[in-house]
PDB file of N, CA and C in Angstrom:
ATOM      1  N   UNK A   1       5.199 -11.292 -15.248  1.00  0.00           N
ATOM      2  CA  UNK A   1       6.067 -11.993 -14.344  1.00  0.00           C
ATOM      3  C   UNK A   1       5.270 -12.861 -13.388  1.00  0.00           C
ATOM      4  N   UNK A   2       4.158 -12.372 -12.522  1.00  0.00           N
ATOM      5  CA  UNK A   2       3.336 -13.002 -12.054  1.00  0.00           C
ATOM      6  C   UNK A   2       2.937 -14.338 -12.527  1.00  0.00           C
ATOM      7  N   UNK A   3       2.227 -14.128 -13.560  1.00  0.00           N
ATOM      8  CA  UNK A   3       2.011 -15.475 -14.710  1.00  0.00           C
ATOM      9  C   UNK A   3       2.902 -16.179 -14.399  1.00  0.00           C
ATOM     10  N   UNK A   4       3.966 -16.399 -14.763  1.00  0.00           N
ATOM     11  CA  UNK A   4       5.043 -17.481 -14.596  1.00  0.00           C
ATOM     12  C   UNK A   4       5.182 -17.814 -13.520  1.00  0.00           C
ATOM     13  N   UNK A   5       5.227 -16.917 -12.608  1.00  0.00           N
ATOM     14  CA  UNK A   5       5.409 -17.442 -10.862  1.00  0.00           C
ATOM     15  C   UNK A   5       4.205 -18.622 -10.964  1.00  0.00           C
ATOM     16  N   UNK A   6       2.892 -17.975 -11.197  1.00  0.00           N
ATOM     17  CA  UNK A   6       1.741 -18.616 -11.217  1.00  0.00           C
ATOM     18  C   UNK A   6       1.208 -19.949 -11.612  1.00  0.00           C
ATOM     19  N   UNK A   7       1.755 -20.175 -12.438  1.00  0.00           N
ATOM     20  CA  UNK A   7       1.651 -21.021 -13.826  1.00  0.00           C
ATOM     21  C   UNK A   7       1.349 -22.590 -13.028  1.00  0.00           C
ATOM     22  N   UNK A   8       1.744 -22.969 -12.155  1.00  0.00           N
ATOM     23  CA  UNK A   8       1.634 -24.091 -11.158  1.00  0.00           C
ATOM     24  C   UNK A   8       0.158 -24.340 -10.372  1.00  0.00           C
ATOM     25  N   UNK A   9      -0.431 -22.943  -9.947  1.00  0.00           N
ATOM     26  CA  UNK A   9      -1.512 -22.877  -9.663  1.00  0.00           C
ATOM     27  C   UNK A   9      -3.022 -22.793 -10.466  1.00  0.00           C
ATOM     28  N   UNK A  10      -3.401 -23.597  -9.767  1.00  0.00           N
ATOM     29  CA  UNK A  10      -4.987 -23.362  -9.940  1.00  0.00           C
ATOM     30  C   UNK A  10      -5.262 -22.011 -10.215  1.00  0.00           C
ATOM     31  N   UNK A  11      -6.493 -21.776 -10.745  1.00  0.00           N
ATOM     32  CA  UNK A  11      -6.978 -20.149 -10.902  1.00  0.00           C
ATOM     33  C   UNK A  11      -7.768 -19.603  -9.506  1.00  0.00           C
ATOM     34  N   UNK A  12      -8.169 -20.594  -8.459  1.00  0.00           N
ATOM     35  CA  UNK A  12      -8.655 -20.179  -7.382  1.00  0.00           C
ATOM     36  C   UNK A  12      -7.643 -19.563  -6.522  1.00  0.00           C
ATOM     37  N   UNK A  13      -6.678 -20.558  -6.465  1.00  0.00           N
ATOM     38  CA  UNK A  13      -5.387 -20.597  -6.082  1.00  0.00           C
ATOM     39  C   UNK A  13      -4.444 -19.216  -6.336  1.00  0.00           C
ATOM     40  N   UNK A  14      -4.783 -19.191  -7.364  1.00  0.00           N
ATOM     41  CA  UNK A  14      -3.981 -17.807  -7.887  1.00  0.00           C
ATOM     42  C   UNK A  14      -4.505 -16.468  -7.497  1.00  0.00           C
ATOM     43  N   UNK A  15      -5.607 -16.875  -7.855  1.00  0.00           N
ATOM     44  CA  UNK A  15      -6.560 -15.216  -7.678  1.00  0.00           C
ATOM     45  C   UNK A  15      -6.049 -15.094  -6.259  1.00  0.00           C
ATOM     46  N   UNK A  16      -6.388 -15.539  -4.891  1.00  0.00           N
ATOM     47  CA  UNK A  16      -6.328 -15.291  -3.905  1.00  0.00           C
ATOM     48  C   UNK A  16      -4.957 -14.786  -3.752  1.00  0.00           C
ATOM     49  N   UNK A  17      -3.425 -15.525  -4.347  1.00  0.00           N
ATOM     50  CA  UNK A  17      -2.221 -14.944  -4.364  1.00  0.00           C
ATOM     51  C   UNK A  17      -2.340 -13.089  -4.997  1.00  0.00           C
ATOM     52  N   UNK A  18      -2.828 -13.262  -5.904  1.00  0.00           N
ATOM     53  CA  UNK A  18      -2.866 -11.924  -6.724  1.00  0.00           C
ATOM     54  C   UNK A  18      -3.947 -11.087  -5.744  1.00  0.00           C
ATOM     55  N   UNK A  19      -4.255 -11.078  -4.888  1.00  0.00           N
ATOM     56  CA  UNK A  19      -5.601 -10.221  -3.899  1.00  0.00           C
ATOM     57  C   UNK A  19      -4.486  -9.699  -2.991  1.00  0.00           C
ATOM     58  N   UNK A  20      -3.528 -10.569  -2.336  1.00  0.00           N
ATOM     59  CA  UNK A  20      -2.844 -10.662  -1.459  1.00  0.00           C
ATOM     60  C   UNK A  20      -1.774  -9.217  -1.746  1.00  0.00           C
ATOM     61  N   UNK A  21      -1.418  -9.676  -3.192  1.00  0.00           N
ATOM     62  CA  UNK A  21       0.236  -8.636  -3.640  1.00  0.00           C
ATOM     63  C   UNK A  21      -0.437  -7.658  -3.928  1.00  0.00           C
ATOM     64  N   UNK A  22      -1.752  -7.316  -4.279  1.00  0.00           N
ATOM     65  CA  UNK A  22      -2.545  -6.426  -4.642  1.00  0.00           C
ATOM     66  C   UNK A  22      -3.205  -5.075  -3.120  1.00  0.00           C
ATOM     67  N   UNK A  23      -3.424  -5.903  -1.994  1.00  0.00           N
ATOM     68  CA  UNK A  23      -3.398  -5.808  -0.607  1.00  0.00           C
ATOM     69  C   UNK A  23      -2.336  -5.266  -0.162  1.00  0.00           C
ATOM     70  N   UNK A  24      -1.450  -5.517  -0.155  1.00  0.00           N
ATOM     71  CA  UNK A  24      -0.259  -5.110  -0.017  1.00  0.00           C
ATOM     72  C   UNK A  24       0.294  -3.906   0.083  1.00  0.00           C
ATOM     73  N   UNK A  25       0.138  -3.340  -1.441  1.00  0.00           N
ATOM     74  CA  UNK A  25       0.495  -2.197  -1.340  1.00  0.00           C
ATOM     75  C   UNK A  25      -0.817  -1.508  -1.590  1.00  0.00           C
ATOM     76  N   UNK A  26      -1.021   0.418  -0.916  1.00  0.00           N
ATOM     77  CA  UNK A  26      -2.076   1.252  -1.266  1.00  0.00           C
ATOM     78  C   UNK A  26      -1.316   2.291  -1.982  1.00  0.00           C
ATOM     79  N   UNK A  27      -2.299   2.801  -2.732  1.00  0.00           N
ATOM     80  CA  UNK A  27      -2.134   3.804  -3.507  1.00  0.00           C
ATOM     81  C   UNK A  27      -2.128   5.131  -2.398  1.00  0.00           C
ATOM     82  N   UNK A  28      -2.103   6.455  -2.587  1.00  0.00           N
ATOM     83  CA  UNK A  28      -2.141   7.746  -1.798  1.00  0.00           C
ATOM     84  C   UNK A  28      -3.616   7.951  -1.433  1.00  0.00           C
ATOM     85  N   UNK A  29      -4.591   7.530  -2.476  1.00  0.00           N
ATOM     86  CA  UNK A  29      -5.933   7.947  -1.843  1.00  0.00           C
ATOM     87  C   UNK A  29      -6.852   6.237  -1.211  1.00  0.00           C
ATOM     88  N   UNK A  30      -5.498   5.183  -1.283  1.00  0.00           N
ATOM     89  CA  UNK A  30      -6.064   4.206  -0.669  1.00  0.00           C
ATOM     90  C   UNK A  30      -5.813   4.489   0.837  1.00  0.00           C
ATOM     91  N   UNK A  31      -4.222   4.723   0.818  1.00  0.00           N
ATOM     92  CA  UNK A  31      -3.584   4.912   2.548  1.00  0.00           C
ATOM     93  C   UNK A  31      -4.280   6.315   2.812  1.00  0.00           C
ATOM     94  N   UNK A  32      -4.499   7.202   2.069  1.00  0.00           N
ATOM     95  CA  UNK A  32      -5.583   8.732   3.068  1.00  0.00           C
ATOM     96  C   UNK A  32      -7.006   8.016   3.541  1.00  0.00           C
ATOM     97  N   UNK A  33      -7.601   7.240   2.786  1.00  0.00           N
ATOM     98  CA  UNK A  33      -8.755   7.100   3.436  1.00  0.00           C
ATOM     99  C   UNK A  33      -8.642   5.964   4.430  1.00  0.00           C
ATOM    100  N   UNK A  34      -7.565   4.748   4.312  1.00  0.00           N
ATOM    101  CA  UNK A  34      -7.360   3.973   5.381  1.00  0.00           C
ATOM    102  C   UNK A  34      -7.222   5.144   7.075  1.00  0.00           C
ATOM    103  N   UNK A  35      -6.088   5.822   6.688  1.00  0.00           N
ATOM    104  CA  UNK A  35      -5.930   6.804   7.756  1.00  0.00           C
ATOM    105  C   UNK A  35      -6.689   7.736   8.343  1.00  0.00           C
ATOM    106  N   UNK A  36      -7.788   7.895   7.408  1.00  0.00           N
ATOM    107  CA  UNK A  36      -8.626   9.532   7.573  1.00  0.00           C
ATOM    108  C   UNK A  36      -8.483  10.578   7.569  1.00  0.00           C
ATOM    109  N   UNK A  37      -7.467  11.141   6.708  1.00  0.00           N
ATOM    110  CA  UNK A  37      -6.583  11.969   6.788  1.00  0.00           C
ATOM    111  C   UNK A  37      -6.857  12.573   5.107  1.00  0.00           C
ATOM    112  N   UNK A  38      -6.756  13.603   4.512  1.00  0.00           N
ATOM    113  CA  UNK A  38      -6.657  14.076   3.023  1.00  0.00           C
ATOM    114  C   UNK A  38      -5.350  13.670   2.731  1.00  0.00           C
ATOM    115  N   UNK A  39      -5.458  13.767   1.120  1.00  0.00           N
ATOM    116  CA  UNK A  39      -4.403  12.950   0.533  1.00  0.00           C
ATOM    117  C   UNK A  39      -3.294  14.240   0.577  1.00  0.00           C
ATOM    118  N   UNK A  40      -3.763  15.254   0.626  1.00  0.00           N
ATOM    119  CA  UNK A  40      -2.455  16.352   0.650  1.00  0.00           C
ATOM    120  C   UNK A  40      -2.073  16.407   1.741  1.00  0.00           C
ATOM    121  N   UNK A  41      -2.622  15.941   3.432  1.00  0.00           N
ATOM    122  CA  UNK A  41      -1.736  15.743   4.661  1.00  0.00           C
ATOM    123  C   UNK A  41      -1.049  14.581   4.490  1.00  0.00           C
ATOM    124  N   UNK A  42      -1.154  13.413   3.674  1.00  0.00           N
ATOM    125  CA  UNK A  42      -0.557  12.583   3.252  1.00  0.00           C
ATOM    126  C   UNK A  42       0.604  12.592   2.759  1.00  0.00           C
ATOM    127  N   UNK A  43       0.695  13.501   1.905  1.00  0.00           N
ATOM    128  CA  UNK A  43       1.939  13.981   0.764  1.00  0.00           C
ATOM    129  C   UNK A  43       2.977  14.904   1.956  1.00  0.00           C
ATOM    130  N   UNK A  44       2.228  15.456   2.543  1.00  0.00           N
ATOM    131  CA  UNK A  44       3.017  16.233   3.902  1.00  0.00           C
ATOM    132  C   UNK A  44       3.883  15.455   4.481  1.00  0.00           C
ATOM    133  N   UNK A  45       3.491  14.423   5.333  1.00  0.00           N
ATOM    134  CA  UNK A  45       3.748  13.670   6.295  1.00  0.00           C
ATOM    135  C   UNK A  45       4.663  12.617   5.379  1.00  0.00           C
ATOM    136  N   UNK A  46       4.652  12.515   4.054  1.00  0.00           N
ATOM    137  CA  UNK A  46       6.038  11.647   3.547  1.00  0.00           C
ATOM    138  C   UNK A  46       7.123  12.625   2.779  1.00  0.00           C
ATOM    139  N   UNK A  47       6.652  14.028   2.784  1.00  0.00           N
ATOM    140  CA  UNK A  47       7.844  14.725   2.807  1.00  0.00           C
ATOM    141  C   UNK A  47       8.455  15.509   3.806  1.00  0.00           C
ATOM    142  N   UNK A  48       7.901  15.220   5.104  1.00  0.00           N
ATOM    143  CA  UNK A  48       8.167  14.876   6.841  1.00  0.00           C
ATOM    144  C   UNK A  48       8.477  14.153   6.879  1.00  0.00           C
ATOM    145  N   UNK A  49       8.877  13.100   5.785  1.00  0.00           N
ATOM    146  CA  UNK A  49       9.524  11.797   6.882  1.00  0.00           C
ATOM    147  C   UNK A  49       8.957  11.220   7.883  1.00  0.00           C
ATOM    148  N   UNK A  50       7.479  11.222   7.997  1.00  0.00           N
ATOM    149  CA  UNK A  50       6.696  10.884   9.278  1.00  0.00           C
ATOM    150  C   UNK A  50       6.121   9.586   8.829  1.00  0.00           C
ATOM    151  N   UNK A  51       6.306   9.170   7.144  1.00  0.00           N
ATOM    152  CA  UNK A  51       5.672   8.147   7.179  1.00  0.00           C
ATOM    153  C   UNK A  51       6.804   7.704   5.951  1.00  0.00           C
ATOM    154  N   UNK A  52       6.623   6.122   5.703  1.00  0.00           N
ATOM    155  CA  UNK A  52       7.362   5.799   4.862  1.00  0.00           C
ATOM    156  C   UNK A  52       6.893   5.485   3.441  1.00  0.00           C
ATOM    157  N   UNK A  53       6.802   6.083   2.259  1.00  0.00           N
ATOM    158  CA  UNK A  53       6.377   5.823   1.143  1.00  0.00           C
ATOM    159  C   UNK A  53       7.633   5.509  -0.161  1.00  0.00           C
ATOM    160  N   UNK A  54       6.373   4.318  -0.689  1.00  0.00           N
ATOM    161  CA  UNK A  54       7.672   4.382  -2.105  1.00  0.00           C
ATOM    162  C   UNK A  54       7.101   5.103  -3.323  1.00  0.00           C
ATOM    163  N   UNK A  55       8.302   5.118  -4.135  1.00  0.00           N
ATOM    164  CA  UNK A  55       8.151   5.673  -5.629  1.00  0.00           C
ATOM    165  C   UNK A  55       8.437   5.152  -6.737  1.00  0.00           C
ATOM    166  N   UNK A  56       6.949   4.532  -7.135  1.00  0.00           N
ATOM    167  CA  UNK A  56       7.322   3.869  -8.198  1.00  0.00           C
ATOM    168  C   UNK A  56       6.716   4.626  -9.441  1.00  0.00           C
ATOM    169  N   UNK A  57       8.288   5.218 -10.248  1.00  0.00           N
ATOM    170  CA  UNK A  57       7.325   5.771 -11.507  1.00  0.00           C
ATOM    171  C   UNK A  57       7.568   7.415 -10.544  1.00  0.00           C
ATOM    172  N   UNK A  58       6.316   7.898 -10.868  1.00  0.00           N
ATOM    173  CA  UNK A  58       5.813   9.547 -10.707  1.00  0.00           C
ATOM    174  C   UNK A  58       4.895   8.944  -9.509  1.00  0.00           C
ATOM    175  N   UNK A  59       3.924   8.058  -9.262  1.00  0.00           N
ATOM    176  CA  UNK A  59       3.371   7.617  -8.265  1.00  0.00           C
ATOM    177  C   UNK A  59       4.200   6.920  -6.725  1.00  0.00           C
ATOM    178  N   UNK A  60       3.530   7.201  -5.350  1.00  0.00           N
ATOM    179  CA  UNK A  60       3.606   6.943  -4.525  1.00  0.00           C
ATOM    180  C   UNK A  60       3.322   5.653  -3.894  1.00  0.00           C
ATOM    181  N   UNK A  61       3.625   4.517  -3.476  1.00  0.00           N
ATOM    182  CA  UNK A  61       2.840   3.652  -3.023  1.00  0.00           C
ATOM    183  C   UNK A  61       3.092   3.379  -1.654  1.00  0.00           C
ATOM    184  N   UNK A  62       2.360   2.895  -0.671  1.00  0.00           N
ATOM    185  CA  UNK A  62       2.116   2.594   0.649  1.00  0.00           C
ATOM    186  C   UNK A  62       2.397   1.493   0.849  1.00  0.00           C
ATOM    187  N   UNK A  63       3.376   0.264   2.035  1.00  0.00           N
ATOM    188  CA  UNK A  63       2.831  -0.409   2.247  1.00  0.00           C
ATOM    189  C   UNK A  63       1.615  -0.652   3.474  1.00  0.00           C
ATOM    190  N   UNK A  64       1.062  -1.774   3.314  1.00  0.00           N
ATOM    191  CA  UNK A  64      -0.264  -1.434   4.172  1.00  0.00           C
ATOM    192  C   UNK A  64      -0.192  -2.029   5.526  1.00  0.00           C
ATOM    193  N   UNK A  65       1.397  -2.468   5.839  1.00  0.00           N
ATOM    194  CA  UNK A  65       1.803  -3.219   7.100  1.00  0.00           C
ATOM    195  C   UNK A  65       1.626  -1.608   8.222  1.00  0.00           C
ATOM    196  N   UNK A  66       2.591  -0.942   6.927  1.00  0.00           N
ATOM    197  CA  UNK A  66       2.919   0.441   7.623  1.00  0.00           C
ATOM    198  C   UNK A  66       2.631   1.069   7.819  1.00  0.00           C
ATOM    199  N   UNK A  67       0.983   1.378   6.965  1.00  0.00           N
ATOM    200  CA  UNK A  67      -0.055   1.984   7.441  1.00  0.00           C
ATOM    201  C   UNK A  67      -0.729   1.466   8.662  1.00  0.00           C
ATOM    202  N   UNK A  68      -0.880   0.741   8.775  1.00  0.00           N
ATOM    203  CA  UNK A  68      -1.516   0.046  10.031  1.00  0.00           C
ATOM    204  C   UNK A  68      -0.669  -0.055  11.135  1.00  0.00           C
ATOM    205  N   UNK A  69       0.791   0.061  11.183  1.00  0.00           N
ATOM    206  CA  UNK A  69       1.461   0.878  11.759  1.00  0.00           C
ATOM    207  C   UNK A  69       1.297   2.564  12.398  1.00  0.00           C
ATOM    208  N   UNK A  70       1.250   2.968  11.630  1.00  0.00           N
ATOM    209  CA  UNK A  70       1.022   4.382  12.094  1.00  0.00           C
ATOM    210  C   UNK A  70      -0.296   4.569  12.409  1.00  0.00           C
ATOM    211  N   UNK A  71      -1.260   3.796  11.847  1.00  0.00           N
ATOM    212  CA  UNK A  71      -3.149   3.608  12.498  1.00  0.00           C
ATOM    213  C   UNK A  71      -2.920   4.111  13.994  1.00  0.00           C
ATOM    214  N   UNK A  72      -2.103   2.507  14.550  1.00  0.00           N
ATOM    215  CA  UNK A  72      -2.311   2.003  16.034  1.00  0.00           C
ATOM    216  C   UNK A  72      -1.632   3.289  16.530  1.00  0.00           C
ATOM    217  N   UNK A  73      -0.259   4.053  15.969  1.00  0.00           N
ATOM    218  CA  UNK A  73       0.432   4.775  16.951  1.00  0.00           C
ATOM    219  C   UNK A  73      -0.125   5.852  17.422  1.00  0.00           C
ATOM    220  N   UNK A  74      -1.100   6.460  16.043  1.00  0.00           N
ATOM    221  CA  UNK A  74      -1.841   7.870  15.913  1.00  0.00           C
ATOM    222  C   UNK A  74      -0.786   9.132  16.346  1.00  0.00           C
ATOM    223  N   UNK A  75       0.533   9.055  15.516  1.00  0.00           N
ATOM    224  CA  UNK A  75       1.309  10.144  16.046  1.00  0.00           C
ATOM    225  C   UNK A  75       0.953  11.109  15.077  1.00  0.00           C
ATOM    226  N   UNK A  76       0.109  11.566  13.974  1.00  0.00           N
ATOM    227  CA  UNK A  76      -0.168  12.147  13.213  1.00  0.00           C
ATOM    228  C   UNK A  76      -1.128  13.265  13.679  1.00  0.00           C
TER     229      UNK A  76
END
């Protein structure tokens, strides 16, 4: 799907788009080590409802606005 969005751009051009959507979201042991936290207080705290995670699939994903959200608040 990307590709086609893409297809207009340059490959410099693109790569940097694809870094960006890639940035975006973290995986569970991307957002534990952003946070400093183990990935099983991780799994805690989004079945606390303390943080907001999605589910895509069997996997978890982070966005990384929202991690950096909860960075600054340190209510964890």
């Amino acid at each position: 799907m990307s590709k086609i969005l893409l297809s207009g751009l340059d490959k410099s051009e693109s790569q940097i788009f694809d870094n960006k959507i890639e940035c975006e979201w973290l995986s569970t042991q991307q957002a534990a080590r952003y946070l400093s936290i183990s990935e099983n207080a991780l799994r805690i705290m989004v079945h606390r409802e303390q943080v907001g995670a999605f589910k895509i699939g069997r996997r978890l994903r982070f966005k990384f606005s929202d991690c950096q959200k909860l960075f600054s608040k340190k209510e964890f």
